[in-house]
Protein backbone atom coordinates (compact mmCIF):
# COMPACT_ATOMS: atom_id res chain seq x y z
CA UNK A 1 -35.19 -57.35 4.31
CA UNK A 2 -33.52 -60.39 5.65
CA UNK A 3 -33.92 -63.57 3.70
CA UNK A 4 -35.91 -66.18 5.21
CA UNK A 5 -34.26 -69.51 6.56
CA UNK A 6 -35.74 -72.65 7.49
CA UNK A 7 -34.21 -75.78 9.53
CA UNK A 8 -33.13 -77.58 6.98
CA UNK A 9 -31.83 -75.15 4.40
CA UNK A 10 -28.89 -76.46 2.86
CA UNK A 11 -26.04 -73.84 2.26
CA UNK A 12 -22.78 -74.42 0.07
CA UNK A 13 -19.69 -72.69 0.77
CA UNK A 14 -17.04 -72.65 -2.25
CA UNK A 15 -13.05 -72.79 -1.32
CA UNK A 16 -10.25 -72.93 -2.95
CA UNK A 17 -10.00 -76.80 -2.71
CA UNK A 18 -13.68 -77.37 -3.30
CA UNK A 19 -16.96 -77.04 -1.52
CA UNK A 20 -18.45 -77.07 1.96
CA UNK A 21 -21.85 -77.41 3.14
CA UNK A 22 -23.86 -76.26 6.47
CA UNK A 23 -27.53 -76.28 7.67
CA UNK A 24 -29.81 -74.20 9.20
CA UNK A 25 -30.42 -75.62 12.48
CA UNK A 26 -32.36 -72.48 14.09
CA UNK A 27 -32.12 -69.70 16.66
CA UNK A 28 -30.89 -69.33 20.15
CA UNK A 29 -33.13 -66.42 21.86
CA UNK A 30 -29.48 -65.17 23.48
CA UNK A 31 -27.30 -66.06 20.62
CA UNK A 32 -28.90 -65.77 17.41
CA UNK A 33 -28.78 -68.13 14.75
CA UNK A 34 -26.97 -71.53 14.67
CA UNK A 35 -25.87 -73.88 11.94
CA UNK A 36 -24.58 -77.68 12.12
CA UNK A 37 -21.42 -77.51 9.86
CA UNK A 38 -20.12 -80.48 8.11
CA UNK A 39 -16.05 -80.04 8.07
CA UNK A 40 -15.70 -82.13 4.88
CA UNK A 41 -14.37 -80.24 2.00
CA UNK A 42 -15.75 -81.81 -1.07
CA UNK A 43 -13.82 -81.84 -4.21
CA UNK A 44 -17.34 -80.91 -6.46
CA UNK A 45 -20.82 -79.81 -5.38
CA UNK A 46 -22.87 -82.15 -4.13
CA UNK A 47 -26.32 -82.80 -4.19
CA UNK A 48 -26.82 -86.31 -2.67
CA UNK A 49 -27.70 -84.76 0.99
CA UNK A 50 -28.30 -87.89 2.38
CA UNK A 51 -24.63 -88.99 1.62
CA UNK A 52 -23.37 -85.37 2.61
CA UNK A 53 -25.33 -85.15 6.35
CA UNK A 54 -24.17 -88.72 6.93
CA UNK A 55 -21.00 -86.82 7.53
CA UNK A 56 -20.28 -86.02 11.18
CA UNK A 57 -20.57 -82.33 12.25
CA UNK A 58 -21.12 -79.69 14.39
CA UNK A 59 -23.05 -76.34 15.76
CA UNK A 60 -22.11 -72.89 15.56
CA UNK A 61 -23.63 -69.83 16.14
CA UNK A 62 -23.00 -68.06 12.68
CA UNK A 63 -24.75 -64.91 11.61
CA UNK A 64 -26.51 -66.58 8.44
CA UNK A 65 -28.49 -63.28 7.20
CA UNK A 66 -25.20 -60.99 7.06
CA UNK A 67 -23.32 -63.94 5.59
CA UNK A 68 -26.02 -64.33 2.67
CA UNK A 69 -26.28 -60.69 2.20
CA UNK A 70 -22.45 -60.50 1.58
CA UNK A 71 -22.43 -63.86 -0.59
CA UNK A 72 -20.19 -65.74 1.67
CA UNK A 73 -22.60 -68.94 1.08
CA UNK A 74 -25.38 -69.54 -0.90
CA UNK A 75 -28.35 -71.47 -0.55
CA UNK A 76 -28.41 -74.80 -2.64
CA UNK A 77 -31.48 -76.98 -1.32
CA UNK A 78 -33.66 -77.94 1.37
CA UNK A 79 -33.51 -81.52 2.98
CA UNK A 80 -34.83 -83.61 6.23
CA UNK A 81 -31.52 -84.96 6.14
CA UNK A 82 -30.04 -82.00 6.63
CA UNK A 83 -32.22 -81.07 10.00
CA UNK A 84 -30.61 -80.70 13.31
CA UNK A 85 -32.33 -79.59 16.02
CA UNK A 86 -30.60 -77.14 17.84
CA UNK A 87 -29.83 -78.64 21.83
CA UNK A 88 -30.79 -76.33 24.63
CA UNK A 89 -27.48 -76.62 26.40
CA UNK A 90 -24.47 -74.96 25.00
CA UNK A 91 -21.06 -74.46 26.66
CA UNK A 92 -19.06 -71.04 27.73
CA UNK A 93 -14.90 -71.62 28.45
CA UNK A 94 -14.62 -70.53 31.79
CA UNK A 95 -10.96 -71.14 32.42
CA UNK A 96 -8.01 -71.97 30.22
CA UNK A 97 -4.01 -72.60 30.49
CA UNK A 98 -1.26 -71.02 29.62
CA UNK A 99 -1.15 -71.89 26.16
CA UNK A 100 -4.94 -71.28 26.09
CA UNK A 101 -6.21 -74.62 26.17
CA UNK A 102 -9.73 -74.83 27.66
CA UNK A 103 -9.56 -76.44 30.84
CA UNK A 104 -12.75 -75.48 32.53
CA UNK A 105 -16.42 -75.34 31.09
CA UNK A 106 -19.85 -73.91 32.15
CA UNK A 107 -22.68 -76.28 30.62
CA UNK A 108 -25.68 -74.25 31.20
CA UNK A 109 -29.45 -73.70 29.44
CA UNK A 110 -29.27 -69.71 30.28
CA UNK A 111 -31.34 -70.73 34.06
CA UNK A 112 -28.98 -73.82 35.15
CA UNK A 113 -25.41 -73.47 35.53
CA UNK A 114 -22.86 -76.90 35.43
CA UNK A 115 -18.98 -76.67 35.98
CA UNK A 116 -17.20 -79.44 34.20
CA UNK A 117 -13.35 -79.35 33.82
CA UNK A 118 -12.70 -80.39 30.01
CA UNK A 119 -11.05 -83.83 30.87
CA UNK A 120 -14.42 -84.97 32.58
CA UNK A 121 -16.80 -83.31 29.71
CA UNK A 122 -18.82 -86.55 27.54
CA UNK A 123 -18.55 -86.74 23.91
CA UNK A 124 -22.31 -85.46 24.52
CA UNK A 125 -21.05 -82.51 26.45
CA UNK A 126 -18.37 -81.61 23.81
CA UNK A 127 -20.40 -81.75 21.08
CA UNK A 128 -22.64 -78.74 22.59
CA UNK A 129 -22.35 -75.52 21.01
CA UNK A 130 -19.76 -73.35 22.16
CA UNK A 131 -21.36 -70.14 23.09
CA UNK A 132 -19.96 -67.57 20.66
CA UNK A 133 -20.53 -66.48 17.65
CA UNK A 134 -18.25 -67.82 14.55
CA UNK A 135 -17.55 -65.23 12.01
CA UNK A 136 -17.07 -66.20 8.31
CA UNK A 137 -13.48 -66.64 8.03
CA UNK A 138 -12.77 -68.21 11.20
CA UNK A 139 -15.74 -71.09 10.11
CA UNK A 140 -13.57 -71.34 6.80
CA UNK A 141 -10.20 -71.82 8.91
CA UNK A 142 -12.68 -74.41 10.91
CA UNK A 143 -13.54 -76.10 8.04
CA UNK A 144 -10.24 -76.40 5.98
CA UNK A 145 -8.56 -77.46 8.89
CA UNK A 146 -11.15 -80.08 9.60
CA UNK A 147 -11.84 -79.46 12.55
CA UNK A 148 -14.38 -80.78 15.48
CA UNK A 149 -15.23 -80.05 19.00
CA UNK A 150 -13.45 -83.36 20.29
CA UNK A 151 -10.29 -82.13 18.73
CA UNK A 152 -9.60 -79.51 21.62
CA UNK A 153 -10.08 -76.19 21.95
CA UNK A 154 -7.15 -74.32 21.95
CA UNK A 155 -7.38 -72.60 18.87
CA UNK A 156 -10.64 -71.54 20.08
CA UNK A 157 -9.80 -69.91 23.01
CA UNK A 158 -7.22 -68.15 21.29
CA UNK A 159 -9.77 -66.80 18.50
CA UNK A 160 -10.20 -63.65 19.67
CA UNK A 161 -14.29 -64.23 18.98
């Protein structure tokens, strides 16, 4: 049976350098289950979460039961700081160089459909999920290289998710 998650659950992830922490921010009916990362790594565990959501962030879709069930994370708390609502728009790469940077994105809510071309995305836009689904170890690359959506996407699009 799948353990139960609630927007707002507060997970920890230990590396090598320290710890990690992502929330529960809820489920896409197409892509499954979503979590706002925070791509600090912190030298000890935390548990101010007000300090630790203050952090800036981001959503991926992340398979949260099968990461619990093989202990990649563990649940540490529950906090309204720690809720973020999951938007309704998300973003697919449609089109990409040929070094794989993104070029081209769809912005779409599953009914309406936007091209953008990544130069003339918003911060708003970029911040949207990316429409895939993040395995374990690529969200730990993510994280210890500190990454975020306004950084580019070319190791993205080169993921092989």
């Amino acid at each position: 049976m799948a353990a139960q998650v609630s927007v707002g659950d507060i997970f920890e992830i230990v590396l090598g350098t320290g710890v990690a922490y992502v929330s529960f921010a809820g489920k896409d009916a197409i892509l499954g289950t979503a979590i706002w990362v925070v791509p600090t790594i912190f030298p000890t565990y935390q548990k101010d979460w007000t300090y630790v959501f203050s952090q800036k962030g981001y959503f991926v879709f992340y398979a949260i039961h099968t990461a619990l069930r093989h202990r990649h994370l563990r649940r540490v708390g529950h906090s309204v700081d720690a809720i973020r609502w999951l938007p309704v728009l998300r973003r697919n790469a449609i089109q990409t160089d040929n070094v794989g940077h993104v070029t081209r994105w769809l912005i779409t809510d599953g009914k309406i459909h936007l091209p953008k071309n990544d130069s003339d995305l918003t911060l708003e836009e970029r911040c949207l999920p990316i429409s895939d689904m993040w395995n374990h170890k690529y969200l730990v690359a993510k994280i210890q290289a500190g990454w975020m959506p306004n950084d580019g996407d070319a190791s993205f699009a080169n993921s092989g998710l």
